[in-house]
N, C-alpha and C. Protein backbone atom coordinates (compact mmCIF):
# COMPACT_ATOMS: atom_id res chain seq x y z
N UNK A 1 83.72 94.94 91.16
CA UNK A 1 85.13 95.14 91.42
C UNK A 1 85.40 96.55 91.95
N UNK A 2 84.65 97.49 91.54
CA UNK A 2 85.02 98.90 91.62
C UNK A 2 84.37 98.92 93.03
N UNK A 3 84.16 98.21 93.89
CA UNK A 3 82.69 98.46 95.12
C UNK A 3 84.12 97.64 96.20
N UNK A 4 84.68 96.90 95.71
CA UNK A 4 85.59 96.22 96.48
C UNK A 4 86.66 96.94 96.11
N UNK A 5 87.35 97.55 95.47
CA UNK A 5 88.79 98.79 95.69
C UNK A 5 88.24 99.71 96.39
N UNK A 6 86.97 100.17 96.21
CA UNK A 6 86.55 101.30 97.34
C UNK A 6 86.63 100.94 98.92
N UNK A 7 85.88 99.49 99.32
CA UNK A 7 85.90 98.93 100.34
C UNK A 7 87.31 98.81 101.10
N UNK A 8 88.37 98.44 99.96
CA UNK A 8 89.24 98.02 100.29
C UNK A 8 90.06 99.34 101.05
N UNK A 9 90.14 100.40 100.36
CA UNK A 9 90.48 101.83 100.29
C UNK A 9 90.20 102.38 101.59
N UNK A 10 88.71 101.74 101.71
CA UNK A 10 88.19 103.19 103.08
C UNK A 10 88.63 102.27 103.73
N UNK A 11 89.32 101.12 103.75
CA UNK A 11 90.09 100.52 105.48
C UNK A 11 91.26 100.55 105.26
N UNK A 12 91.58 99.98 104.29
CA UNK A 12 93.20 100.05 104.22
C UNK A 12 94.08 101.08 103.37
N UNK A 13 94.99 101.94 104.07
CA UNK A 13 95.74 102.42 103.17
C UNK A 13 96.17 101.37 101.92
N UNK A 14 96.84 102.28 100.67
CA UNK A 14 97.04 100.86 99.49
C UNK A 14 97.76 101.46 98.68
N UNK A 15 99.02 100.92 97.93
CA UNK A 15 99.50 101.83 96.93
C UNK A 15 98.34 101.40 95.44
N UNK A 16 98.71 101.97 94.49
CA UNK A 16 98.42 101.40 93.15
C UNK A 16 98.57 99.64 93.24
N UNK A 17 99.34 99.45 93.66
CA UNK A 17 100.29 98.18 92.66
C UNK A 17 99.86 97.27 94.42
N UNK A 18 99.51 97.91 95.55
CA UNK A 18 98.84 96.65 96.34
C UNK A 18 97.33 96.32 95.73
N UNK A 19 96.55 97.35 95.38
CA UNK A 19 95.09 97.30 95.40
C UNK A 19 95.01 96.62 93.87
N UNK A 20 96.20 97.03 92.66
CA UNK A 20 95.89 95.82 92.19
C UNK A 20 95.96 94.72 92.17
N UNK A 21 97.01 94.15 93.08
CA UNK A 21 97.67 92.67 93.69
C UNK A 21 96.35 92.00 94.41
N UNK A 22 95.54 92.97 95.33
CA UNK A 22 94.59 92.55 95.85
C UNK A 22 93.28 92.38 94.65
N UNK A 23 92.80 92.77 93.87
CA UNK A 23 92.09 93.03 92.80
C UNK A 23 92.02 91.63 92.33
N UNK A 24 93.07 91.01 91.74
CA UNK A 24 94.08 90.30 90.86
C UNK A 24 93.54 88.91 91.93
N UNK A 25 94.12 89.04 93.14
CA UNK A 25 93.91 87.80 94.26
C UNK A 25 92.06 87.12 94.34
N UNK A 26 91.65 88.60 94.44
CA UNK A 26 90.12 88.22 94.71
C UNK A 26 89.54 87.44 92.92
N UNK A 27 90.18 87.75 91.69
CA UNK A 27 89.44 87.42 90.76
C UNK A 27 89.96 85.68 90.41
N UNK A 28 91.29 85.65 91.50
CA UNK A 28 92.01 84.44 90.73
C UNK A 28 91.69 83.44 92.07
N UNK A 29 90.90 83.39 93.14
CA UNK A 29 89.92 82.87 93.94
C UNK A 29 88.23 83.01 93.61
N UNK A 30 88.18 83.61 92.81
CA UNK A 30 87.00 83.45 91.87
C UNK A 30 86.93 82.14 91.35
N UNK A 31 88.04 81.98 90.40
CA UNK A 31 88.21 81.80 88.94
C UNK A 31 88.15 80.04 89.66
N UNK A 32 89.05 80.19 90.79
CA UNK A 32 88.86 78.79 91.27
C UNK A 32 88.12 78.06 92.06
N UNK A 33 86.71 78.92 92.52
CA UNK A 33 85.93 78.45 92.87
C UNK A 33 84.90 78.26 91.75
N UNK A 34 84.93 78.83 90.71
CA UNK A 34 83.78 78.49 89.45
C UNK A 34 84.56 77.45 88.89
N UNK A 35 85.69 76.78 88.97
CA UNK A 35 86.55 76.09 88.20
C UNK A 35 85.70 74.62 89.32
N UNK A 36 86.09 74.89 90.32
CA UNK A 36 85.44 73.73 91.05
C UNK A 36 84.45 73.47 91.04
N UNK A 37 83.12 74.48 90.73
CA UNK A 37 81.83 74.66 90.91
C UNK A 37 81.31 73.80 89.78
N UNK A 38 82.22 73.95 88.14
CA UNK A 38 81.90 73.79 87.13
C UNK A 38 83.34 73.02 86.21
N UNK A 39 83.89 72.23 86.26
CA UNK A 39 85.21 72.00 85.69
C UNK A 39 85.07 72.21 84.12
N UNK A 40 83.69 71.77 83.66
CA UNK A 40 83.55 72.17 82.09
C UNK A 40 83.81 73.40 81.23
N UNK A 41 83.35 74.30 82.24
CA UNK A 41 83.65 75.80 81.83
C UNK A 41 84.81 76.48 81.74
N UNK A 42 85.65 75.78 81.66
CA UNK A 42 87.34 76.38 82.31
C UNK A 42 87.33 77.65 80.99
N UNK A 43 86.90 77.23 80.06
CA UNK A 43 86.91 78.19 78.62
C UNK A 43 86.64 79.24 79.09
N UNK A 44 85.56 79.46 79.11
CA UNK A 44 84.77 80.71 79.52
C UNK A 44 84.90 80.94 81.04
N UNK A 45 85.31 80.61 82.23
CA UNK A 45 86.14 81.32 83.13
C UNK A 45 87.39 81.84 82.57
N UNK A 46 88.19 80.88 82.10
CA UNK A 46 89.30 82.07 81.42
C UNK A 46 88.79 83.51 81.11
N UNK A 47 87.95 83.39 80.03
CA UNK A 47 87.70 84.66 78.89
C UNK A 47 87.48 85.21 80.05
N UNK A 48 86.22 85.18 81.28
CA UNK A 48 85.74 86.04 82.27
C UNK A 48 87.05 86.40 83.01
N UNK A 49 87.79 85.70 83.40
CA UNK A 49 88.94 85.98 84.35
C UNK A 49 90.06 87.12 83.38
N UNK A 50 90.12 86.85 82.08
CA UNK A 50 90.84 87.63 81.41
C UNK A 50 90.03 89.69 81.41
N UNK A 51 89.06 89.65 81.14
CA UNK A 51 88.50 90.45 80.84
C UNK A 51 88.14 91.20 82.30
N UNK A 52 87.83 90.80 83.47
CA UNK A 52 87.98 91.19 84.59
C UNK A 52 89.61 91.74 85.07
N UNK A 53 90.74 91.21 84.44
CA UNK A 53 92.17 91.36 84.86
C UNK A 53 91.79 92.59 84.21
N UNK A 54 91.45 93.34 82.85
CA UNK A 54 91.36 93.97 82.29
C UNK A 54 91.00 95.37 82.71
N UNK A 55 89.21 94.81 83.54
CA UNK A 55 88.74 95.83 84.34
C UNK A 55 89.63 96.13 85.55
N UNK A 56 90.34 95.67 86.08
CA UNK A 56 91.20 96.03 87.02
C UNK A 56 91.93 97.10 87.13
N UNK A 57 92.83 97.03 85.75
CA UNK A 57 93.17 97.73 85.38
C UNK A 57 93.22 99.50 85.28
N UNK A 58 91.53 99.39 84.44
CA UNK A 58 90.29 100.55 84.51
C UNK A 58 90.43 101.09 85.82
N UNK A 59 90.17 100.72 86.76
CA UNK A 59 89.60 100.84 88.11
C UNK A 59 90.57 101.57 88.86
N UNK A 60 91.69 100.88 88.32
CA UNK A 60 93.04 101.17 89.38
C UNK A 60 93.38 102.73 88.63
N UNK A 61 93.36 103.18 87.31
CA UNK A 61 93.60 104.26 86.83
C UNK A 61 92.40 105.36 86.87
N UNK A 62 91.25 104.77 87.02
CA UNK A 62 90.20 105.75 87.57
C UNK A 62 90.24 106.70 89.07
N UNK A 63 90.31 105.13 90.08
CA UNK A 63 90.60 105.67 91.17
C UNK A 63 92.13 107.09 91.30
N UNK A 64 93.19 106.28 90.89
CA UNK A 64 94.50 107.59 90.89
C UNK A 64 93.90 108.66 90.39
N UNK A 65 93.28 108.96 89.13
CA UNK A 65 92.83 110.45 88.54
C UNK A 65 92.11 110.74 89.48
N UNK A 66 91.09 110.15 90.61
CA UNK A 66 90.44 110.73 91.11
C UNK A 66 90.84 111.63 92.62
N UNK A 67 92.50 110.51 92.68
CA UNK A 67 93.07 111.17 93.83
C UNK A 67 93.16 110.25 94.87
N UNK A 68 91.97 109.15 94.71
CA UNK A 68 91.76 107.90 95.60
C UNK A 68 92.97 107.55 95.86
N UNK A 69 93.91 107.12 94.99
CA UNK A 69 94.82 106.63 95.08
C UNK A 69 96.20 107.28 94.86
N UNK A 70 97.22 107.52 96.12
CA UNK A 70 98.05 108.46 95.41
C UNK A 70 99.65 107.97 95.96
N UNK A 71 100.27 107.30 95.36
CA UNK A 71 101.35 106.38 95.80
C UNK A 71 102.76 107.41 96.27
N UNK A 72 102.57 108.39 96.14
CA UNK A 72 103.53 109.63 96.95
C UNK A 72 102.77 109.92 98.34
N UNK A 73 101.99 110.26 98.60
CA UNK A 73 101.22 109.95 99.65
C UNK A 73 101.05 109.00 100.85
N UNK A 74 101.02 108.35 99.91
CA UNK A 74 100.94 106.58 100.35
C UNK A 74 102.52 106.25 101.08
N UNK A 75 103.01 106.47 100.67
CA UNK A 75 104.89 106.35 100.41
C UNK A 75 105.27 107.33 102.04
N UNK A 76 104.89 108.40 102.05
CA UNK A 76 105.30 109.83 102.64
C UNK A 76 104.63 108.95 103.99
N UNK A 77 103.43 108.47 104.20
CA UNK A 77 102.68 108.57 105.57
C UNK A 77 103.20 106.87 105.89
N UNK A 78 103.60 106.27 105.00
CA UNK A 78 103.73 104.57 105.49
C UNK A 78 105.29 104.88 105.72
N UNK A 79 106.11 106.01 105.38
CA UNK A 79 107.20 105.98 106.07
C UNK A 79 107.76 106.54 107.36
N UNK A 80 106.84 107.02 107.32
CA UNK A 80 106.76 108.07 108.72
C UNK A 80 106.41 106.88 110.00
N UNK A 81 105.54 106.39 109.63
CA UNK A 81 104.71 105.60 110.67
C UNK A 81 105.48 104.76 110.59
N UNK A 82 106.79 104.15 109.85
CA UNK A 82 108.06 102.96 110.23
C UNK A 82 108.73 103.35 110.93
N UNK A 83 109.17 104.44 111.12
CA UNK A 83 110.50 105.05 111.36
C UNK A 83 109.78 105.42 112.99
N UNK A 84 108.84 106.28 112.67
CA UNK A 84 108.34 106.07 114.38
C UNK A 84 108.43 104.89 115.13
N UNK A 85 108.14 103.74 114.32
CA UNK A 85 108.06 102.45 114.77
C UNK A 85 109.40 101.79 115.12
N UNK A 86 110.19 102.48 114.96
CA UNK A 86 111.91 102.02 115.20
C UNK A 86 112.80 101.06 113.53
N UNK A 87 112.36 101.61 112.59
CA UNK A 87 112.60 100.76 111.31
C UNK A 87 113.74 102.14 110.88
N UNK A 88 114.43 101.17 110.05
CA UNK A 88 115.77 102.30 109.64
C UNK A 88 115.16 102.34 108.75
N UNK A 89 115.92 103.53 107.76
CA UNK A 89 115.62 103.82 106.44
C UNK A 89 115.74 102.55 105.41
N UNK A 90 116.95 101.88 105.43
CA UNK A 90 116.90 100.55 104.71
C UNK A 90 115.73 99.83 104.66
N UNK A 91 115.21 99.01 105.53
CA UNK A 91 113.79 98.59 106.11
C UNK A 91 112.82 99.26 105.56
N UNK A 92 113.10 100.89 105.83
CA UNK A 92 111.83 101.45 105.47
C UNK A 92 111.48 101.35 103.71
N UNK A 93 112.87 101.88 103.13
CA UNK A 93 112.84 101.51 101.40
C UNK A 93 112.64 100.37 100.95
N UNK A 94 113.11 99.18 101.71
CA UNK A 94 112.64 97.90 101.39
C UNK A 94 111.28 97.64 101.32
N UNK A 95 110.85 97.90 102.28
CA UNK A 95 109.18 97.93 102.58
C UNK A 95 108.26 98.53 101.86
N UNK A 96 108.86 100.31 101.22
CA UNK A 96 108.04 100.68 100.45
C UNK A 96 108.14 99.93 98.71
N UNK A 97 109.80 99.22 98.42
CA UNK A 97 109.75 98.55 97.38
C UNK A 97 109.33 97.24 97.21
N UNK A 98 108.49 96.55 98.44
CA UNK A 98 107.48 95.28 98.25
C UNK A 98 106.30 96.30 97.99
N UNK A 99 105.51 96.91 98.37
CA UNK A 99 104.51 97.41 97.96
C UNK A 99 104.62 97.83 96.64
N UNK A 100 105.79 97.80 95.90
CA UNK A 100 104.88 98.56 94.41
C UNK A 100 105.60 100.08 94.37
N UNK A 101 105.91 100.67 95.40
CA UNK A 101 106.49 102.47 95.02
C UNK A 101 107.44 102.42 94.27
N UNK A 102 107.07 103.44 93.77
CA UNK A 102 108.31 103.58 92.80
C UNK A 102 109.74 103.83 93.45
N UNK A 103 111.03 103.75 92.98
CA UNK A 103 112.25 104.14 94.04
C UNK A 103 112.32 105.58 94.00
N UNK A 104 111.96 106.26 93.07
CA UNK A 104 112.52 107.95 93.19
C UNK A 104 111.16 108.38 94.14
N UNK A 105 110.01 107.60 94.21
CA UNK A 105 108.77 108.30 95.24
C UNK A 105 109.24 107.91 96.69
N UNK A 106 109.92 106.53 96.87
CA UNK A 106 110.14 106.26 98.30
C UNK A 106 111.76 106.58 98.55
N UNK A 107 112.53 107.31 97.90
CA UNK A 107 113.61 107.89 98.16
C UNK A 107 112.95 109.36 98.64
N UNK A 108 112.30 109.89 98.21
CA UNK A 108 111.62 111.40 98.45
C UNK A 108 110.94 111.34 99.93
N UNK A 109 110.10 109.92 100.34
CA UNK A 109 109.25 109.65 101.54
C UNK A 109 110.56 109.56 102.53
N UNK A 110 111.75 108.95 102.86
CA UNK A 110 112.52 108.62 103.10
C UNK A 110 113.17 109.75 104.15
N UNK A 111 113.12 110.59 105.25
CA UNK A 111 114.12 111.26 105.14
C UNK A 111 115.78 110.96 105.48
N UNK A 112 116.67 112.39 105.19
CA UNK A 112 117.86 111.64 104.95
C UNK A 112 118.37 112.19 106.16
N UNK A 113 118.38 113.15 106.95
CA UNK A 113 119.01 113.49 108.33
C UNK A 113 119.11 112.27 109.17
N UNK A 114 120.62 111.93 110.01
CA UNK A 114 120.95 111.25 111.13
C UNK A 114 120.14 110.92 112.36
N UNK A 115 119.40 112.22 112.62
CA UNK A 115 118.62 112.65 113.44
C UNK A 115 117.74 111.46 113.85
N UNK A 116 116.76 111.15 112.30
CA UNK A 116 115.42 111.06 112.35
C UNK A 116 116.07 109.49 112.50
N UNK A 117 117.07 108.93 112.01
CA UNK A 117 117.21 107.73 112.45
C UNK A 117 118.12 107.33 113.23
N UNK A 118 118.63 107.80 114.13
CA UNK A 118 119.27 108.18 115.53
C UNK A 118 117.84 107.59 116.74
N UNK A 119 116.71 108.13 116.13
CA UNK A 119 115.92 108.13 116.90
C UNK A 119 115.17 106.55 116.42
N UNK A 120 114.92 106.50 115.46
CA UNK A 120 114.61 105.02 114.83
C UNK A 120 115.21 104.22 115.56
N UNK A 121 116.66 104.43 115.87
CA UNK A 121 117.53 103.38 116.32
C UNK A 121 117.19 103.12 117.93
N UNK A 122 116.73 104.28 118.69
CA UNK A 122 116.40 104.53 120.04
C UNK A 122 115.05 103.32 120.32
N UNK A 123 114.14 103.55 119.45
CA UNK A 123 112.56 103.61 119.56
C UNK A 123 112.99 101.70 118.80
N UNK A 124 113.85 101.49 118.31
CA UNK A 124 113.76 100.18 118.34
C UNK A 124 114.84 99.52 119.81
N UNK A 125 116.13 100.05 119.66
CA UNK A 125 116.66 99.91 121.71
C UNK A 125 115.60 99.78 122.20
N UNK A 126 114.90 100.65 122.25
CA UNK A 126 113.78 100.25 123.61
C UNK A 126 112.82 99.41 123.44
N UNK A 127 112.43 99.31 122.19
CA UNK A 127 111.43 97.91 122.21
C UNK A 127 111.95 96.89 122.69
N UNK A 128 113.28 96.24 122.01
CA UNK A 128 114.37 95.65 122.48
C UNK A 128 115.07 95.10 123.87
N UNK A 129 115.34 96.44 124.43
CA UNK A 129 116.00 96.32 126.27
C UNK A 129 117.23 96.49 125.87
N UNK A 130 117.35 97.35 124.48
CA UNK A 130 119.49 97.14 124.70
C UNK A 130 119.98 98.89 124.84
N UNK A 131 121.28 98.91 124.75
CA UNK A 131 121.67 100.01 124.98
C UNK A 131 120.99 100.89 126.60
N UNK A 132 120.89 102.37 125.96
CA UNK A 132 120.23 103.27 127.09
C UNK A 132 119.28 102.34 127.56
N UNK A 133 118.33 101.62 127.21
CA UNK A 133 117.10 100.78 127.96
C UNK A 133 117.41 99.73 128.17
N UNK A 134 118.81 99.03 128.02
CA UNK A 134 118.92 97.72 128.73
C UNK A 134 118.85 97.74 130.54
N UNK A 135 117.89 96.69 131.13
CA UNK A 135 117.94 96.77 132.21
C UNK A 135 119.14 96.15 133.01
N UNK A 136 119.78 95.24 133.17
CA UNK A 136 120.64 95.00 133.72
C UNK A 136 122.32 95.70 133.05
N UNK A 137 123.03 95.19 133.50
CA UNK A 137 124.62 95.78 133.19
C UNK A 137 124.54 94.70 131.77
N UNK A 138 125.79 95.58 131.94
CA UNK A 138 126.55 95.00 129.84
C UNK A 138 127.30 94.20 130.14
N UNK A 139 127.17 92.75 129.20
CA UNK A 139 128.04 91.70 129.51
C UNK A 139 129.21 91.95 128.75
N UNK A 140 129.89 90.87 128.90
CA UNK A 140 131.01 90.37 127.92
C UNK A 140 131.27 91.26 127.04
N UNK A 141 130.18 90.69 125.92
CA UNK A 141 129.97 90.58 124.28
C UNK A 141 128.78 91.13 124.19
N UNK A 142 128.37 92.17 125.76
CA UNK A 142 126.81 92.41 125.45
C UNK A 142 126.47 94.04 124.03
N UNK A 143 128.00 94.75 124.12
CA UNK A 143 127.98 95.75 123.21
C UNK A 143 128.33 95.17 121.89
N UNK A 144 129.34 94.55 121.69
CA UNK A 144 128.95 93.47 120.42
C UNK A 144 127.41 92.76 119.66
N UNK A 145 126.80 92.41 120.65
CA UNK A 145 126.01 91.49 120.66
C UNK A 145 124.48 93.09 120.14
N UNK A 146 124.94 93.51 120.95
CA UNK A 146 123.72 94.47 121.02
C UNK A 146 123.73 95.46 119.47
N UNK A 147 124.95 95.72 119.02
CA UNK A 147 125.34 96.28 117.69
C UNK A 147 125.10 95.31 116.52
N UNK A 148 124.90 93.79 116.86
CA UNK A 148 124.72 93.47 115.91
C UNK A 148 123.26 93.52 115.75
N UNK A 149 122.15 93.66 116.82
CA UNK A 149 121.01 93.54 117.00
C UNK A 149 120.79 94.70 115.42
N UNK A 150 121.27 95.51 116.14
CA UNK A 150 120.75 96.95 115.28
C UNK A 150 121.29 97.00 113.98
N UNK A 151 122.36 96.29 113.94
CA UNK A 151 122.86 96.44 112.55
C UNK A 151 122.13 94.71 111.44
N UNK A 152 121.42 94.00 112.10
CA UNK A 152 120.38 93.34 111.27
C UNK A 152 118.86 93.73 111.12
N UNK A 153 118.78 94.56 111.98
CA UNK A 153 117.82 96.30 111.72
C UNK A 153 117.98 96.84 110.42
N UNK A 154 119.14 96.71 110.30
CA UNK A 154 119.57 97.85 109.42
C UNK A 154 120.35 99.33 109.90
N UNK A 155 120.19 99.21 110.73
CA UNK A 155 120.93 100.34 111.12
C UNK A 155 122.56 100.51 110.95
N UNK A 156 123.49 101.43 110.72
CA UNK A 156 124.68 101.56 110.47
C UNK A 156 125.07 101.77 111.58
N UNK A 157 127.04 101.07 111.13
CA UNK A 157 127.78 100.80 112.43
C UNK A 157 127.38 102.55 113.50
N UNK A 158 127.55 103.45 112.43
CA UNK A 158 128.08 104.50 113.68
C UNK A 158 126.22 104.84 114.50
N UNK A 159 125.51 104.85 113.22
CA UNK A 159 124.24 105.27 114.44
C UNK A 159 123.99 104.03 115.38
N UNK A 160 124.40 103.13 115.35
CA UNK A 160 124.37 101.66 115.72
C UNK A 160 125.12 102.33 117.53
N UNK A 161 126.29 102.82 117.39
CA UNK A 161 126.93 103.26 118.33
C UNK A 161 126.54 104.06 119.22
N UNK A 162 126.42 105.42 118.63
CA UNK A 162 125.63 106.24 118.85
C UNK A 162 124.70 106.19 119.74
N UNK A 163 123.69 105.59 119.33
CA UNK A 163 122.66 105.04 120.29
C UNK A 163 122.62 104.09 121.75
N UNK A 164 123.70 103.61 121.09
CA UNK A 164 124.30 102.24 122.26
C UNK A 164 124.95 103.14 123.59
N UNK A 165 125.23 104.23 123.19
CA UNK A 165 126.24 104.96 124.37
C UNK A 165 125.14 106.17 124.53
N UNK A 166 124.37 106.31 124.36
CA UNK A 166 123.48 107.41 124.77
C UNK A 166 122.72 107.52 126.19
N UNK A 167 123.03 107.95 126.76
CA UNK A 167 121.99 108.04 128.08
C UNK A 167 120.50 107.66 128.23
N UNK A 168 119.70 107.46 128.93
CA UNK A 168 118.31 107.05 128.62
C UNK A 168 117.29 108.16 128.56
N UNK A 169 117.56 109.29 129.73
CA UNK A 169 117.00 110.66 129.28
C UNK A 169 117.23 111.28 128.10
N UNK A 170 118.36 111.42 127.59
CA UNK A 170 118.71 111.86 126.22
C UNK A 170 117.93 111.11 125.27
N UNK A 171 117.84 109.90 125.23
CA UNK A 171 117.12 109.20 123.94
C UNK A 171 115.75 109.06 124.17
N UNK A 172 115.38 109.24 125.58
CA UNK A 172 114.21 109.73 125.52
C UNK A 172 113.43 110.74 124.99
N UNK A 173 113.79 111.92 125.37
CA UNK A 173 114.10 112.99 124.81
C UNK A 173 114.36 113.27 123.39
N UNK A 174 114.89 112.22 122.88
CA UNK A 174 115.11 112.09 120.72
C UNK A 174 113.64 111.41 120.33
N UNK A 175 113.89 110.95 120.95
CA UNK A 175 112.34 109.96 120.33
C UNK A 175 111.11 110.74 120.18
N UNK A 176 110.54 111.53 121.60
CA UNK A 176 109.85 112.20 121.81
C UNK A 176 109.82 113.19 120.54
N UNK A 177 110.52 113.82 120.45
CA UNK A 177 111.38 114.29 119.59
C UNK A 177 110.53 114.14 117.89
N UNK A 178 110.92 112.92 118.13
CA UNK A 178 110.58 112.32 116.43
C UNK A 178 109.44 111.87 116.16
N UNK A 179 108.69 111.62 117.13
CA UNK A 179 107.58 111.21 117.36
C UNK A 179 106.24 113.26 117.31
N UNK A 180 106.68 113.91 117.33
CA UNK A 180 106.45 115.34 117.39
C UNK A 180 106.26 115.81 116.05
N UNK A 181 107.35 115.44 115.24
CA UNK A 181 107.81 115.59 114.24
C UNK A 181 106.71 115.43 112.66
């Protein structure tokens, strides 16, 4: 077990609470292939499956003392790399609260300036095609339409705006920006 959190580690970033989810997955695909292998034994796969949940445990608190594992860390660099990615802060806290972070560690990863998600909002426009990077003209309902894009993003009405009326050099220029950062 301890040879597979390491494995797991040197490829994938992981908080605490993924690497034990993953830990947990690999012993309870064990449990059901010796269950099939052997249906008599279900007894003693239990006890083994119990006592392995156990070592998991071990493993997962060894690795953190050692530093292996450090869910502020973890939190700080998986939010950075959203927000570059065009994810609002909402998204981004959501995301770090499926993994397992704690809320006061991914409120801290989080930052809180307009700025940094001004530019979130840009770097997803342009994945997109709306606002400054829409290629053709604005329809109808295309600024409606395009605010709601961002605001099921997550993004708020006014940076929602903001962005929508920004020039394309200018938000070029933010992104770059945040991406530096």
């Amino acid at each position: 077990m301890h040879e597979a959190a390491l494995a797991h580690l040197a490829r994938y970033g992981a908080s605490t609470t993924t690497l034990r989810r993953m830990l947990e997955r690999r012993i309870d695909k064990w449990v059901q292939s010796a269950i099939r292998a052997d249906p008599e034994g279900t007894d003693a796969i239990g006890s083994q499956a119990a006592e392995a949940k156990r070592v998991v445990s071990e493993i997962v608190g060894r690795l953190a003392a050692a530093g292996a594992l450090d869910d502020r860390a973890f939190a700080a660099t998986r939010a950075q790399r959203l927000l570059r990615g065009g994810r609002s802060r909402r998204a981004v806290a959501a995301h770090l609260a499926a993994r397992g972070i704690d809320p006061k560690d991914a409120e801290a990863a989080v930052p809180k300036d307009d700025e940094t998600e001004l530019a979130a909002a840009l770097v997803f426009a342009r994945r997109r095609r709306i606002g400054p990077f829409r290629a053709g003209p604005e329809g109808n309902e295309g600024g409606l339409r395009e605010r709601a894009i961002l605001a099921r993003a997550g993004f708020g009405r006014e940076v929602a705006c903001r962005a929508l009326r920004m020039e394309e050099a200018e938000a070029e220029t933010l992104i770059r920006r945040l991406r530096l950062d």
